[in-house]
C-alpha atoms as a PDB file:
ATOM      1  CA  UNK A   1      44.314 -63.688 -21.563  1.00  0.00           C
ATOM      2  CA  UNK A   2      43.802 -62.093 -24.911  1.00  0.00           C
ATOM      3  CA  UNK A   3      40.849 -61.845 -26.483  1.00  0.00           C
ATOM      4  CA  UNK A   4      39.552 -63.422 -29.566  1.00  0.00           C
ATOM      5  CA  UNK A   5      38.012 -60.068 -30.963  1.00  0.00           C
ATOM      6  CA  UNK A   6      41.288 -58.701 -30.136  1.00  0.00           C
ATOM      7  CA  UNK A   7      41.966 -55.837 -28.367  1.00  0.00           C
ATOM      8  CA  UNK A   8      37.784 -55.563 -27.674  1.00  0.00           C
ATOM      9  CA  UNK A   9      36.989 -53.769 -30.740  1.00  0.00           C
ATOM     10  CA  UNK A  10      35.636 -55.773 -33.848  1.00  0.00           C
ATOM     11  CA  UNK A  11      34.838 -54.093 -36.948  1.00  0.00           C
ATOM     12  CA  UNK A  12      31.513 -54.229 -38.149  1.00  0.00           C
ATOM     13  CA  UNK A  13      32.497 -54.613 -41.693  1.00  0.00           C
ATOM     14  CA  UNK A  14      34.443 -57.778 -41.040  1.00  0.00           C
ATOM     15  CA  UNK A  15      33.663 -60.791 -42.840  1.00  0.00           C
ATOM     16  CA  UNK A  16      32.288 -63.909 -41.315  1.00  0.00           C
ATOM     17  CA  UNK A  17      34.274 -66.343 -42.988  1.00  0.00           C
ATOM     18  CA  UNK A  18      37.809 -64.818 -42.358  1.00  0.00           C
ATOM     19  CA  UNK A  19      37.025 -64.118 -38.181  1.00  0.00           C
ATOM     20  CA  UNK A  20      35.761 -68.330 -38.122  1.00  0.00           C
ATOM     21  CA  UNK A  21      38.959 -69.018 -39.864  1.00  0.00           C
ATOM     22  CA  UNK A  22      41.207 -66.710 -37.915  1.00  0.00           C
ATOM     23  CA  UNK A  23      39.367 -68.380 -34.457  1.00  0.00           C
ATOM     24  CA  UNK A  24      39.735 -71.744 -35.500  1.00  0.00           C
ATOM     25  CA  UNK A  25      36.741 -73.019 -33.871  1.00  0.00           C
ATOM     26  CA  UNK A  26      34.630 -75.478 -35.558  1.00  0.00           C
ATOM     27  CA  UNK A  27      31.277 -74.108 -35.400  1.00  0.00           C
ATOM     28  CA  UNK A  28      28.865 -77.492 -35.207  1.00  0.00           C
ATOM     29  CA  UNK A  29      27.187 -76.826 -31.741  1.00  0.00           C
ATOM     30  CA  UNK A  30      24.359 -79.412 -33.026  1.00  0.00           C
ATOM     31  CA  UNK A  31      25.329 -81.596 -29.422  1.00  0.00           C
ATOM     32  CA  UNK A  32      25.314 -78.971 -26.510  1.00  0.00           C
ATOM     33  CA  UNK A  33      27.646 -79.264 -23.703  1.00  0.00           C
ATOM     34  CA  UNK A  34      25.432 -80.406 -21.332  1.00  0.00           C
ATOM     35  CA  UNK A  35      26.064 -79.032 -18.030  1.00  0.00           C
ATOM     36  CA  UNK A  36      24.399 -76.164 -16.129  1.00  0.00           C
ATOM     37  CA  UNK A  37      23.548 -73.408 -18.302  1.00  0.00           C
ATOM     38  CA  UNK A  38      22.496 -69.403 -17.761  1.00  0.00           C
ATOM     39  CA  UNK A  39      19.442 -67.538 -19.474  1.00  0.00           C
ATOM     40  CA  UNK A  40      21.354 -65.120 -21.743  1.00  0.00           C
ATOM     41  CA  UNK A  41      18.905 -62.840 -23.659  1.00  0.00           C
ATOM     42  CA  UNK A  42      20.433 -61.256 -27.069  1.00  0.00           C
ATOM     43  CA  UNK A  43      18.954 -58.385 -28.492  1.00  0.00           C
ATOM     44  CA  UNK A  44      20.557 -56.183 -31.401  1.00  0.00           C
ATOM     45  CA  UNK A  45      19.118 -53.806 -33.614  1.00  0.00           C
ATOM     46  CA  UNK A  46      19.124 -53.787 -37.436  1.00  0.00           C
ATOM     47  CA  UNK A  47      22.376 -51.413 -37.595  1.00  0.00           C
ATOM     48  CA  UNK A  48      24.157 -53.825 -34.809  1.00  0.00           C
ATOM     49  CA  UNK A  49      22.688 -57.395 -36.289  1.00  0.00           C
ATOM     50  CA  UNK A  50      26.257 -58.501 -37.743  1.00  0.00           C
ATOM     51  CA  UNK A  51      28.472 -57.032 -34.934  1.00  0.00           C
ATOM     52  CA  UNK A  52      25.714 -59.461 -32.741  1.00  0.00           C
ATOM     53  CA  UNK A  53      26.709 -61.949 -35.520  1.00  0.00           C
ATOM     54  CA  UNK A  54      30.228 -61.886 -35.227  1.00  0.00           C
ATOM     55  CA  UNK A  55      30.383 -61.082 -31.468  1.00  0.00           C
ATOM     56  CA  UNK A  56      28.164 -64.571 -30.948  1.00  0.00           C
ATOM     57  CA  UNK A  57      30.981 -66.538 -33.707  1.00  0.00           C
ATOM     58  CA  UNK A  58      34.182 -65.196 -31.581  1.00  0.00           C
ATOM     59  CA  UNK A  59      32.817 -66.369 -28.019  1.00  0.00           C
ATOM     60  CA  UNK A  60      30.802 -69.174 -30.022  1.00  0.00           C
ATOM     61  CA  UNK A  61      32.615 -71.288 -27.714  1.00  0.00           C
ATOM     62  CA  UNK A  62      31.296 -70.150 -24.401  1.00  0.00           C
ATOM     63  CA  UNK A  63      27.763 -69.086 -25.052  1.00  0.00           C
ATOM     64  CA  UNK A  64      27.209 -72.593 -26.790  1.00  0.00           C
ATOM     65  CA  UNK A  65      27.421 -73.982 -22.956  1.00  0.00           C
ATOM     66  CA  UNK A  66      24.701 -71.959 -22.014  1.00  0.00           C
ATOM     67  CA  UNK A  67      20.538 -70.992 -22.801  1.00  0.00           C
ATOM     68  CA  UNK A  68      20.130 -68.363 -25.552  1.00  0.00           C
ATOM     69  CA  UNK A  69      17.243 -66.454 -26.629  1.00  0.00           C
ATOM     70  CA  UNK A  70      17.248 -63.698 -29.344  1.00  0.00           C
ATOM     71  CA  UNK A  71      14.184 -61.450 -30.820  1.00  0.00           C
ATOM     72  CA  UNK A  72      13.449 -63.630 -34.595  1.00  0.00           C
ATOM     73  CA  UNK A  73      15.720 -62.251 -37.104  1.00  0.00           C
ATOM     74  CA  UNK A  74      18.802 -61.841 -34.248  1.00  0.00           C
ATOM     75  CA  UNK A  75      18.579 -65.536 -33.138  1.00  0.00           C
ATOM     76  CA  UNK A  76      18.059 -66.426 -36.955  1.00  0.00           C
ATOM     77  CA  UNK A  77      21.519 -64.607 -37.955  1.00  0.00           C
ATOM     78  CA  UNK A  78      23.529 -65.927 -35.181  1.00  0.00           C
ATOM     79  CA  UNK A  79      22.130 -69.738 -35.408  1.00  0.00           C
ATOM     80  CA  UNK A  80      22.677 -69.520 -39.038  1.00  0.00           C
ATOM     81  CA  UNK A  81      26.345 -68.493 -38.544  1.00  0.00           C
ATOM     82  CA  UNK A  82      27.583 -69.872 -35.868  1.00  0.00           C
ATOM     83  CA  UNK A  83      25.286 -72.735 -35.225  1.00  0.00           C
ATOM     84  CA  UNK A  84      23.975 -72.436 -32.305  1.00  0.00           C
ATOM     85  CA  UNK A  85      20.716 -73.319 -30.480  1.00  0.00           C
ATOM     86  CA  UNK A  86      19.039 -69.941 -30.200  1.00  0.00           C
ATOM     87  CA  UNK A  87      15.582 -69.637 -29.041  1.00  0.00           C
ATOM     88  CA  UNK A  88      13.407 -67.479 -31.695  1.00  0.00           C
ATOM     89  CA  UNK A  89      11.460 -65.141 -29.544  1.00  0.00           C
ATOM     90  CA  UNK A  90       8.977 -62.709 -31.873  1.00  0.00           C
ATOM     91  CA  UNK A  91      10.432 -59.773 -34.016  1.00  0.00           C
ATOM     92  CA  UNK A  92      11.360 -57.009 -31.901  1.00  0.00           C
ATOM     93  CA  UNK A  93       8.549 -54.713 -34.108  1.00  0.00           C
ATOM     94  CA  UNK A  94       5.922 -57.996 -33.269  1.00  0.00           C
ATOM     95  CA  UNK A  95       6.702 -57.652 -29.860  1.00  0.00           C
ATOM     96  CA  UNK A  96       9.798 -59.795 -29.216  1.00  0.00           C
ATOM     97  CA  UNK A  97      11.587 -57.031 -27.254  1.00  0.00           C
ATOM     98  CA  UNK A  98       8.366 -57.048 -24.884  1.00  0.00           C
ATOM     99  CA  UNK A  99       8.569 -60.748 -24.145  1.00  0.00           C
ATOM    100  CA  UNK A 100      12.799 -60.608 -22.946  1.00  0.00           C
ATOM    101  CA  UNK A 101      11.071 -57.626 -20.846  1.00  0.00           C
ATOM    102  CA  UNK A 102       8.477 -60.486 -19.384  1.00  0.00           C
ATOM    103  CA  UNK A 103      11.091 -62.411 -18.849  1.00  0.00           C
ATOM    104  CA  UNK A 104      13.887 -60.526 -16.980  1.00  0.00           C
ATOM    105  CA  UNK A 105      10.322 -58.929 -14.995  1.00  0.00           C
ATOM    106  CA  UNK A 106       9.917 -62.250 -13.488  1.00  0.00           C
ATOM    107  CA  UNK A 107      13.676 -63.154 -12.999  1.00  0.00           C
ATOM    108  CA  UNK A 108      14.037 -65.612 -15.878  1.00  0.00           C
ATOM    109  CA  UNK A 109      17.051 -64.226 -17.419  1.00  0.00           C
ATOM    110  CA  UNK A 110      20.537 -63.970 -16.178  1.00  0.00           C
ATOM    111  CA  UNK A 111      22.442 -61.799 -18.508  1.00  0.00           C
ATOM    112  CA  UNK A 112      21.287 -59.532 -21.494  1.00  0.00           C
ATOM    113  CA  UNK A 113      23.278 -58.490 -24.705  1.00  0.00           C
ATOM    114  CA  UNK A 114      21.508 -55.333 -25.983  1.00  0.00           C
ATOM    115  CA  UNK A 115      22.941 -53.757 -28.874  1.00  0.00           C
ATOM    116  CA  UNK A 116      21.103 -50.690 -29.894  1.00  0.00           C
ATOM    117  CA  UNK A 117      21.464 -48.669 -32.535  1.00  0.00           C
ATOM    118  CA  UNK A 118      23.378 -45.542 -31.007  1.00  0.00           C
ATOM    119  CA  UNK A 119      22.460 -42.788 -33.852  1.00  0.00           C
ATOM    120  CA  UNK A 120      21.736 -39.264 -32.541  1.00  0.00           C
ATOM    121  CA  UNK A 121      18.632 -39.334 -34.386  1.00  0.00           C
ATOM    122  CA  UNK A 122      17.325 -43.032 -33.881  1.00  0.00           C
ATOM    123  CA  UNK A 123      13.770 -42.834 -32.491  1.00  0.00           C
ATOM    124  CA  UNK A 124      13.409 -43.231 -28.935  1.00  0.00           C
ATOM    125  CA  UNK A 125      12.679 -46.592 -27.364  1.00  0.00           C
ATOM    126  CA  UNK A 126      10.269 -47.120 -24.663  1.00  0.00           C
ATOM    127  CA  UNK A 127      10.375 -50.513 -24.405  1.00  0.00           C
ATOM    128  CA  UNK A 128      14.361 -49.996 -24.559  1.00  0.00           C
ATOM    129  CA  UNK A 129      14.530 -48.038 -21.498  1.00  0.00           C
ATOM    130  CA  UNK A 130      11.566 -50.444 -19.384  1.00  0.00           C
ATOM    131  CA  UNK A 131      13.934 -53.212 -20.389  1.00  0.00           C
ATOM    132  CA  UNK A 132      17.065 -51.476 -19.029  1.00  0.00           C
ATOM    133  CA  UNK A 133      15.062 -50.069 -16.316  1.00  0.00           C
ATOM    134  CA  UNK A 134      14.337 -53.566 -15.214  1.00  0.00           C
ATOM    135  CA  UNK A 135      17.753 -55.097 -15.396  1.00  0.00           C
ATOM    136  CA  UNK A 136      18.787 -52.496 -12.819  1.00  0.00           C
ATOM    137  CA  UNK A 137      15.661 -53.629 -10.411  1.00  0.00           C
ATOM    138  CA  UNK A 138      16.147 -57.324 -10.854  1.00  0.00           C
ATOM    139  CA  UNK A 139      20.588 -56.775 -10.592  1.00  0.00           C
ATOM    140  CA  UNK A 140      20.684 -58.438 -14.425  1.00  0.00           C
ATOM    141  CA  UNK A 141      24.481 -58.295 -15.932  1.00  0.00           C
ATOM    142  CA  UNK A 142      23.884 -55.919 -19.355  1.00  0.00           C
ATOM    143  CA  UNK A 143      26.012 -54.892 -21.967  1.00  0.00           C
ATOM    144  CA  UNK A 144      24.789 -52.080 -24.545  1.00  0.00           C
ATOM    145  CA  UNK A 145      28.397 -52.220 -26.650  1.00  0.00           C
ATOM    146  CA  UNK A 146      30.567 -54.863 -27.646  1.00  0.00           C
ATOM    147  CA  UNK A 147      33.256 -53.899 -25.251  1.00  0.00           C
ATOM    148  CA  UNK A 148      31.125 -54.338 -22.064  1.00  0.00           C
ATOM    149  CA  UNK A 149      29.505 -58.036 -23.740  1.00  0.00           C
ATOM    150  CA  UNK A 150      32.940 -58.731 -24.170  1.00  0.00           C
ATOM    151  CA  UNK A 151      34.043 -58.412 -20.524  1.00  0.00           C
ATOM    152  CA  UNK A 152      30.595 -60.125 -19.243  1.00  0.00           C
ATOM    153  CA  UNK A 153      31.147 -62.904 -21.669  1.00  0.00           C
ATOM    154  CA  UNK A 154      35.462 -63.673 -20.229  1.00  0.00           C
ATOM    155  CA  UNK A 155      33.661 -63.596 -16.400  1.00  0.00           C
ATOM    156  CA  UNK A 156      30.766 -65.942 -17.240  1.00  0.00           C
ATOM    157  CA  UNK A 157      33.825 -68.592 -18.865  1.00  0.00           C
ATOM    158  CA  UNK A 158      35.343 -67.727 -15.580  1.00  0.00           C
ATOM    159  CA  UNK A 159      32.572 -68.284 -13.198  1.00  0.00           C
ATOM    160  CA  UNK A 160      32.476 -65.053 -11.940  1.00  0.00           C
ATOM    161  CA  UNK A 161      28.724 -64.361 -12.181  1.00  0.00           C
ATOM    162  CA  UNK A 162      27.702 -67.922  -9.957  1.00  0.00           C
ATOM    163  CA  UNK A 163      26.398 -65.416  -7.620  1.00  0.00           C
ATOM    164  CA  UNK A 164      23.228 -65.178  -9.716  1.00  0.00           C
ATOM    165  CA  UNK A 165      22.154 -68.608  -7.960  1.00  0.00           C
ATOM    166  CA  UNK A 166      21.129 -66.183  -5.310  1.00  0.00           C
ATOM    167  CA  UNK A 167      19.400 -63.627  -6.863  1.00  0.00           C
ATOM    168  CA  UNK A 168      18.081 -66.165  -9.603  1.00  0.00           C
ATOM    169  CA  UNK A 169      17.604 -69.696  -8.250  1.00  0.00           C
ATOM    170  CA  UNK A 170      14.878 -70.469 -10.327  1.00  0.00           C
ATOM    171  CA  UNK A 171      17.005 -70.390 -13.794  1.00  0.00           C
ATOM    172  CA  UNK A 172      17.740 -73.835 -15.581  1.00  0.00           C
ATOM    173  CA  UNK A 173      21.198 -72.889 -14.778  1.00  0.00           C
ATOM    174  CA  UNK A 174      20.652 -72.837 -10.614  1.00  0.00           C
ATOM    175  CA  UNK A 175      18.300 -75.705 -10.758  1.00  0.00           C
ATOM    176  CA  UNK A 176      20.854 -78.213 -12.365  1.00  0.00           C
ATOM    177  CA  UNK A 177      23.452 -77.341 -10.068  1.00  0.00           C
ATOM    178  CA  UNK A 178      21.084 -77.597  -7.174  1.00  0.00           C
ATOM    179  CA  UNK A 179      20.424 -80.971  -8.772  1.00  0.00           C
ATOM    180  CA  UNK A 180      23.688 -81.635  -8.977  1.00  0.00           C
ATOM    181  CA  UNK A 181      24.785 -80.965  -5.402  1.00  0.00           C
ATOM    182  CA  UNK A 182      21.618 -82.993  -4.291  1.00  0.00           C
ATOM    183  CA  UNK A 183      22.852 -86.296  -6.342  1.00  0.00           C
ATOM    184  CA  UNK A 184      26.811 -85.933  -4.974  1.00  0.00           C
ATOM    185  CA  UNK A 185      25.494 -85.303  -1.204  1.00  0.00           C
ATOM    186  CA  UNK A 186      23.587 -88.609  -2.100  1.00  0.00           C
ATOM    187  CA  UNK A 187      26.262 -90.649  -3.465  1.00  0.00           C
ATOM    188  CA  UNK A 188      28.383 -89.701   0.060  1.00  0.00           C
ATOM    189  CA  UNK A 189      25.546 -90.883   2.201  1.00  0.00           C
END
């Protein structure tokens, strides 16, 4: 299988126009596949914004069959490109980057994108580190680079991360397959 951003490395200069023509997708997500979905959190900072972008056009595909949320100017980018349905959590500076923290504390998410800005000199991030710090206590798939998104993105298309029905089987995504299963052991009776 070969992937759409190539051979996993995009360049962050690309232009969004020539990577939705060289996809070939049509990028009018404005009716959502409706069928169980995952809690995928998105956050980038301001130097990673358009590889976010253009990571979110090339698997546009995929994540449109799932729940997004994104800190405010994120979500605005990538709804505004690729067109979809992003849920506009605060700024990260207003506190947005606290409230995906709230979330993947009380097991609400099910994957996290997290592009940070990877200068020597960027300031440290508290809030950064508690959120990373938390995906490892609550077992929460995270990518910090495109590479690593990219290989959590092919094994969510796959299926391969259905085991967070166990550790999560609250999400919207666990709940409509429980719902699901419930109306086809119904049918059978």
């Amino acid at each position: 299988m070969t992937s759409p951003l190539g051979n996993g490395i995009i360049k962050e200069t690309m232009d969004f126009r020539l990577l939705r023509r060289a996809a070939g997708v049509s990028f009018k997500f404005s009716e959502r596949i409706k069928e169980p979905t995952m809690e995928i959190a998105l956050i980038a900072h301001d130097l990673k914004k358009e590889l976010m972008t253009q990571f979110c056009i090339a698997y546009c595909g995929v994540l449109s069959k799932h729940s997004l949320c994104a800190t405010s100017i994120t979500a605005k980018y990538i709804s505004e490109a690729t067109g979809l349905e992003v849920e506009r959590l605060l700024s990260g500076a207003q506190g947005g980057d606290q409230q995906i923290a709230s979330r993947i504390a009380y097991n609400e998410i099910d994957m996290l994108l997290y592009f940070k800005d990877t200068r020597p000199n960027s300031d440290s991030d508290d809030v950064g580190k508690e959120i990373l710090r938390l995906c490892d206590l609550y077992n929460i798939p995270v990518a910090t680079n495109i590479a690593t998104a990219e290989v959590l993105v092919m094994a969510l298309d796959r299926g391969d991360l259905d085991w967070r029905e166990i550790v999560n089987p609250h999400s919207a995504y666990n709940l409509s397959r429980k719902n699901t299963a419930a109306s086809n052991g119904k049918k059978k009776n």
